[in-house]
N, C-alpha and C. Protein backbone atom coordinates (compact mmCIF):
# COMPACT_ATOMS: atom_id res chain seq x y z
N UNK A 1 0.85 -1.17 0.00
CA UNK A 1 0.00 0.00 0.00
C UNK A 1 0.89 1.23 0.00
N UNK A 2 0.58 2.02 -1.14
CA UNK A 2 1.21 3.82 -1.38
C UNK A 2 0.48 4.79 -0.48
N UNK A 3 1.44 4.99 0.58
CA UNK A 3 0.92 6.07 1.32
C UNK A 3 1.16 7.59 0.18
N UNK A 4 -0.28 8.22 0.04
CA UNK A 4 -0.31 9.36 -0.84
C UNK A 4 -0.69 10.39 0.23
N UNK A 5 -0.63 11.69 -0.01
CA UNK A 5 -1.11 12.81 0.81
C UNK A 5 -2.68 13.09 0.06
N UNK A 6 -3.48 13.44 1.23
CA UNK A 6 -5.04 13.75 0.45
C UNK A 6 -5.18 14.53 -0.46
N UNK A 7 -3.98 15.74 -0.59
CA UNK A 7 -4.37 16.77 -1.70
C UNK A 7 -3.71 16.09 -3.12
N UNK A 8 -2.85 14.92 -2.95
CA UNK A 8 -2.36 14.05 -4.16
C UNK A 8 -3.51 13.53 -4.95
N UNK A 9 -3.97 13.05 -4.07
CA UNK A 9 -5.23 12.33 -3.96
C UNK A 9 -6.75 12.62 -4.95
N UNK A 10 -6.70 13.34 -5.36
CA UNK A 10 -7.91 14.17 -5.54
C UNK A 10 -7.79 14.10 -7.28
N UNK A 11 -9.18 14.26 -7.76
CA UNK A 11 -8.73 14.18 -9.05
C UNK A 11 -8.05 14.64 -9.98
N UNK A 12 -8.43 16.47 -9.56
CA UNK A 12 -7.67 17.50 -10.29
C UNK A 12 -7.02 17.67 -10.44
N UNK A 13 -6.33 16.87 -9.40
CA UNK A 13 -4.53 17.22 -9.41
C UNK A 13 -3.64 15.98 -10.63
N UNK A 14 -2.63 16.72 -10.43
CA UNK A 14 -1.69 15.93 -11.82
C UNK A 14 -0.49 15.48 -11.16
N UNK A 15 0.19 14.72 -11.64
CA UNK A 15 1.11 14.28 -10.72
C UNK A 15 2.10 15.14 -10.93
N UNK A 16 2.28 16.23 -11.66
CA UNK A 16 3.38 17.20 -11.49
C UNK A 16 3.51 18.37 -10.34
N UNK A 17 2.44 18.72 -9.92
CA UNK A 17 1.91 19.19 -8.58
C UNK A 17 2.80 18.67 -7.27
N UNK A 18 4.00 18.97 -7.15
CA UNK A 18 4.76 19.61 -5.70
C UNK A 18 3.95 19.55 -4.66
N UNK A 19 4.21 18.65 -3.68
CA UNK A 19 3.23 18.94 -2.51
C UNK A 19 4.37 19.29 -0.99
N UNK A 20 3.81 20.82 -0.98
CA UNK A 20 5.10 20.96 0.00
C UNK A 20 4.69 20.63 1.86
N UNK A 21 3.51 20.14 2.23
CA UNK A 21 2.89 20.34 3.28
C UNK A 21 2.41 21.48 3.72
N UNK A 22 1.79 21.98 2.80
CA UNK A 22 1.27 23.26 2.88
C UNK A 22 2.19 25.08 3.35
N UNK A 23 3.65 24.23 2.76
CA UNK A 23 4.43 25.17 3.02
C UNK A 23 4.62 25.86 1.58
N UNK A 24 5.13 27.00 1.35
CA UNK A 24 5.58 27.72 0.20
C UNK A 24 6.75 27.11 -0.55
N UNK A 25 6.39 26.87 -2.13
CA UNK A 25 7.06 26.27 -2.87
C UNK A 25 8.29 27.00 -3.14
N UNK A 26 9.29 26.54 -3.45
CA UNK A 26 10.77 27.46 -3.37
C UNK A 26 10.57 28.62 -4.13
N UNK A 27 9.64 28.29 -5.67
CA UNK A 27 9.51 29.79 -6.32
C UNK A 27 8.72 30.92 -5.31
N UNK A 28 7.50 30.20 -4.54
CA UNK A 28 7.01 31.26 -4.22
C UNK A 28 8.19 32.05 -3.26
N UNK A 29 8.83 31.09 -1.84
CA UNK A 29 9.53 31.80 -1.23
C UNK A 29 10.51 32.60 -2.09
N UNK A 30 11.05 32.55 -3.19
CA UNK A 30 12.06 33.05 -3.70
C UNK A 30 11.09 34.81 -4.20
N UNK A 31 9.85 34.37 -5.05
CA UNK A 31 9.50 35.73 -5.30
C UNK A 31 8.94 36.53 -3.91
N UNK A 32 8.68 35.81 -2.96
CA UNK A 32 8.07 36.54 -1.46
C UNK A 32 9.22 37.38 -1.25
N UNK A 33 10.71 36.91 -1.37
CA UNK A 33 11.88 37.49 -0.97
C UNK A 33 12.91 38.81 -1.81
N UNK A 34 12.52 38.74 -2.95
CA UNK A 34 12.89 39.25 -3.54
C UNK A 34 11.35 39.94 -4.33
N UNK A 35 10.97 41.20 -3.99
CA UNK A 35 9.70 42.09 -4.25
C UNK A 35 10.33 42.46 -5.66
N UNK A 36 9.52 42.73 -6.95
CA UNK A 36 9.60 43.02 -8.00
C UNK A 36 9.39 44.43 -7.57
N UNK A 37 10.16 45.36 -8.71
CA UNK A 37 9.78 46.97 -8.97
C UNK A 37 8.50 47.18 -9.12
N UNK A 38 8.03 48.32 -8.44
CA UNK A 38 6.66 49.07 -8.60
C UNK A 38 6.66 49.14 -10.15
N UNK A 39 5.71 49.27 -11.12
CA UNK A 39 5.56 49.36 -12.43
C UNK A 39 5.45 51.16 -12.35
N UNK A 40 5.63 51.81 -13.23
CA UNK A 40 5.37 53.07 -13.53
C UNK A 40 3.55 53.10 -14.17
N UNK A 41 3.16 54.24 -13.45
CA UNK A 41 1.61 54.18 -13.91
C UNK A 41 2.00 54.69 -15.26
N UNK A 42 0.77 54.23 -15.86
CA UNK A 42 0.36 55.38 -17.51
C UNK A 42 0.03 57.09 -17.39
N UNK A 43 0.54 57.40 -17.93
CA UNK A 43 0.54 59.04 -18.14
C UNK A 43 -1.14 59.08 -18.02
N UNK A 44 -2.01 60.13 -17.48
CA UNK A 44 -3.41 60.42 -17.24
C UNK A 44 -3.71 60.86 -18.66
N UNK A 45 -4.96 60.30 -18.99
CA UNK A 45 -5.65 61.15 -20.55
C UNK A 45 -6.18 62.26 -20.30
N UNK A 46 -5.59 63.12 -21.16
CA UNK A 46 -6.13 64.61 -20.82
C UNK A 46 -7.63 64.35 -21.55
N UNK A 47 -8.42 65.61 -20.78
CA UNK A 47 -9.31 65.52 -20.52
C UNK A 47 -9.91 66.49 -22.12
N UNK A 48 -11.03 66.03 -22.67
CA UNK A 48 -11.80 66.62 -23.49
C UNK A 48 -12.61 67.51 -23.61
N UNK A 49 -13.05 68.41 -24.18
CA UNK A 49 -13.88 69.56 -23.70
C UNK A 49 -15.10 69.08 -24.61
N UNK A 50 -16.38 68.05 -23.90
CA UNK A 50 -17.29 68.01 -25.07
C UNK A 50 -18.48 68.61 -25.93
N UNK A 51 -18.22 70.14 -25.26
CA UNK A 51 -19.07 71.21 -25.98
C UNK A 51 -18.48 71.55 -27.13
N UNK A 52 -17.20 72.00 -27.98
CA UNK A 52 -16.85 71.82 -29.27
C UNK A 52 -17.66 70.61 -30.10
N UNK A 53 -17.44 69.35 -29.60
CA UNK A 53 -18.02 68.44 -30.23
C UNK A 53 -19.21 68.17 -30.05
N UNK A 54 -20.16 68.30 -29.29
CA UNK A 54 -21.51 68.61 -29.43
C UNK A 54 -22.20 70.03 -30.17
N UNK A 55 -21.48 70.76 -30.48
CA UNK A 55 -21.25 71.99 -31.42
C UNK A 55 -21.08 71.54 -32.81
N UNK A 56 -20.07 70.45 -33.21
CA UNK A 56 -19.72 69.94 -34.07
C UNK A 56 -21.34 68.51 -34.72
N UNK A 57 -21.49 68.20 -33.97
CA UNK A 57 -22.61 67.04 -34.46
C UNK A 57 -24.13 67.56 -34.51
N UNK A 58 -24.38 68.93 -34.12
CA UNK A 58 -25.68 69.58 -34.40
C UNK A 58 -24.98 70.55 -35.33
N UNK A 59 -23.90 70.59 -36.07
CA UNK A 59 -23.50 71.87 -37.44
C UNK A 59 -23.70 70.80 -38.38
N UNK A 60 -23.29 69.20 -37.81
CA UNK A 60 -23.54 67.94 -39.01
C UNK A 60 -24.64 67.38 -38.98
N UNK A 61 -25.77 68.05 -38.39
CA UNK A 61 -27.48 67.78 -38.59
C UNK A 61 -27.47 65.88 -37.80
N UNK A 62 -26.18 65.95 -37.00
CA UNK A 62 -26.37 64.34 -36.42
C UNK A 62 -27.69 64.26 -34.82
N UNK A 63 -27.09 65.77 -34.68
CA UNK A 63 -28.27 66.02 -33.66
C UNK A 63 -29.60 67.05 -33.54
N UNK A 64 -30.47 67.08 -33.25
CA UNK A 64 -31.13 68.33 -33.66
C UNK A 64 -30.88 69.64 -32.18
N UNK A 65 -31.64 70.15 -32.29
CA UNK A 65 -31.19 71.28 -31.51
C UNK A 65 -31.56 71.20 -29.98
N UNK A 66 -32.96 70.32 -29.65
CA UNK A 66 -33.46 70.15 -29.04
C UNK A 66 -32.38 69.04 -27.88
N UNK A 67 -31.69 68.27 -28.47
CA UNK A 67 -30.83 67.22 -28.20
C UNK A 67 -29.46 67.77 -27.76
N UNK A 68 -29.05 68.89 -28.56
CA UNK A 68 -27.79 69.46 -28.13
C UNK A 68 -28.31 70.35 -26.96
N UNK A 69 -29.31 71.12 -26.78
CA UNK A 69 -29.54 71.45 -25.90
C UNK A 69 -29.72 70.96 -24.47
N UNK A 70 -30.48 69.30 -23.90
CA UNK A 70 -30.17 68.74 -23.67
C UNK A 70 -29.08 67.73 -23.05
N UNK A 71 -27.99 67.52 -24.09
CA UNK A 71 -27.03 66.93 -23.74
C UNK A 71 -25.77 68.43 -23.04
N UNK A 72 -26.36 69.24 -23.50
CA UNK A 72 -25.20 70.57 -22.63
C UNK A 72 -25.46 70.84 -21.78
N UNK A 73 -26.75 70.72 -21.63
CA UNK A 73 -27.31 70.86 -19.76
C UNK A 73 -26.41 69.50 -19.24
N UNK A 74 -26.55 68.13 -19.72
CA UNK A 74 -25.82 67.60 -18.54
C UNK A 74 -25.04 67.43 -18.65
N UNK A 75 -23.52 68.05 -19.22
CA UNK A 75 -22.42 67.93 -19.66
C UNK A 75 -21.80 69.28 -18.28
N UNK A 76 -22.91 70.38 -18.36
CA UNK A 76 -23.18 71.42 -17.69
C UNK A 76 -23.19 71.11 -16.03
N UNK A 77 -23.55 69.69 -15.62
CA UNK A 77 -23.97 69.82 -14.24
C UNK A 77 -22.78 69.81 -13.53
């Protein structure tokens, strides 16, 4: 009789699965120990002004007037 550990055991698992006794596998301790660099954030998207372009889509009959009026009030709040 093969003494197996219960988490061996189980179906999901594959037999390539390391079973450390629920201790941290050498990669993990190695990346726990050694912290990777902070990443640099992305530059912020400047910001749009969307009254030109709601100016722009009622001069191209995409909106009627009633609609641009409308959408500038809540662009407005």
């Amino acid at each position: 009789m093969l003494l197996v550990p219960k988490q061996l055991r189980r179906s999901g698992m594959t037999g390539d699965v390391p079973y450390y006794g629920g201790r941290l596998t050498p990669a993990q301790a190695h990346a726990a120990s050694h912290p990777s660099r902070p990443r640099p954030r992305p530059a912020a998207t400047p910001q749009v002004d969307p009254l030109p372009a709601l100016r722009q889509l009622l001069d191209a009959g995409v909106i009627t007037a009633e609609e641009y009026r409308d959408l500038r009030a809540r662009v407005n709040r």
